[in-house]
C-alpha atoms as a PDB file:
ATOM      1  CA  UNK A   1      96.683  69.202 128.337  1.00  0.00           C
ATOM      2  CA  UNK A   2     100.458  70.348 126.955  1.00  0.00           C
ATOM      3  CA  UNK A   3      99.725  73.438 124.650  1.00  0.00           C
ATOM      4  CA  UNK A   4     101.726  73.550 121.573  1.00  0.00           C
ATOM      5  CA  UNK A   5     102.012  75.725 118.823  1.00  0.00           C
ATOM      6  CA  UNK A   6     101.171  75.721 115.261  1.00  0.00           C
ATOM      7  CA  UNK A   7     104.630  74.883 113.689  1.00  0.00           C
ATOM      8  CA  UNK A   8     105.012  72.571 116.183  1.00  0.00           C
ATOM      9  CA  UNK A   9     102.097  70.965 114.522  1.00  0.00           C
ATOM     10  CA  UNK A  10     102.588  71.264 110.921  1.00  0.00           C
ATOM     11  CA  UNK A  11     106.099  70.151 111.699  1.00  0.00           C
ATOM     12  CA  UNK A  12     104.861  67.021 113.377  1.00  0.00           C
ATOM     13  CA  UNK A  13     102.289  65.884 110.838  1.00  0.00           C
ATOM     14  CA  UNK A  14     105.270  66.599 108.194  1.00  0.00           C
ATOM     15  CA  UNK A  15     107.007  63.890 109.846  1.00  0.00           C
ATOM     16  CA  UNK A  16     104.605  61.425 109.594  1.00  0.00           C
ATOM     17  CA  UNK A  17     102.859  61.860 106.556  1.00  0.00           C
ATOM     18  CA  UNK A  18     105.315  63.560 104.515  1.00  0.00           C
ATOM     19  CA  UNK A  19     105.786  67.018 102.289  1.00  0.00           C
ATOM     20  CA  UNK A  20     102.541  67.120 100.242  1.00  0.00           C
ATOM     21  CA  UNK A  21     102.713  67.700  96.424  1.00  0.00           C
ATOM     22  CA  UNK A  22     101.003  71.038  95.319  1.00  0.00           C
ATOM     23  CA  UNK A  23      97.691  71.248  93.961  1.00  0.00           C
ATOM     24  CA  UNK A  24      97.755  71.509  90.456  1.00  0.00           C
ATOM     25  CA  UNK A  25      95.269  73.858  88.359  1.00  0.00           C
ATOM     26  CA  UNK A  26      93.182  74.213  85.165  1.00  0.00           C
ATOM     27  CA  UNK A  27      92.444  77.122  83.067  1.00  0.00           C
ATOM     28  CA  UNK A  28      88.509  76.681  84.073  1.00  0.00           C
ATOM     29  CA  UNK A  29      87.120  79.186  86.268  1.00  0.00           C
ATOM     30  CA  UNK A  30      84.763  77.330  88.296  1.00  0.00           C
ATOM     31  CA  UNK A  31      83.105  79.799  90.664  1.00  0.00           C
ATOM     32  CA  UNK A  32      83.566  83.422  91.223  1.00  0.00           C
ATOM     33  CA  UNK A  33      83.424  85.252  94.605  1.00  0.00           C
ATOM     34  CA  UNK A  34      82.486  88.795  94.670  1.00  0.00           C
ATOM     35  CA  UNK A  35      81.734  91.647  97.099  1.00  0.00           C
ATOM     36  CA  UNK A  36      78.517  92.823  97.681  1.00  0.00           C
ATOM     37  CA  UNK A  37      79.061  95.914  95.569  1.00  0.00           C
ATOM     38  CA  UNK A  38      79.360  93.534  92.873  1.00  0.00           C
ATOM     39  CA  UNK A  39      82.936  93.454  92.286  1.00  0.00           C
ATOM     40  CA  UNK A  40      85.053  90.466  91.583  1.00  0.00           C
ATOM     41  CA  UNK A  41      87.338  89.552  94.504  1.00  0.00           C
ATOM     42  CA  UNK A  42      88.414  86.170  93.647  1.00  0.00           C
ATOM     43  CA  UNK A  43      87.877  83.279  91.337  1.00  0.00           C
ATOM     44  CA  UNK A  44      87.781  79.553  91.944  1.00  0.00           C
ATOM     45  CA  UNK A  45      89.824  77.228  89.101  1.00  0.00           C
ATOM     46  CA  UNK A  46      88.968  73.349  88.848  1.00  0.00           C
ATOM     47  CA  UNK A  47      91.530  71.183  89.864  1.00  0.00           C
ATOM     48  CA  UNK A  48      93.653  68.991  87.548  1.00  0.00           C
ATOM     49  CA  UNK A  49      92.871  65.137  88.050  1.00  0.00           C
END
């Protein structure tokens, strides 16, 4: 099996499916991830339909 590397494939599937539009965001705060000291680490918006 040839052995490639990642570029390689993000370049390839590029090519045949084309550059991919970015996700697009709403205000809404969906879910939020924290550490188990309770502090916030991250939060999760809903994405625009």
């Amino acid at each position: 099996m040839k052995v490639v590397s990642i570029e390689w494939l993000r370049e390839r599937a590029q090519l045949l499916t084309g550059q991919p539009r970015p996700i697009e965001f709403t205000d809404r705060v969906i879910a939020v991830v924290r550490y188990r000291d309770g502090s916030v680490i991250d939060v999760v918006h809903q994405v625009k339909e």
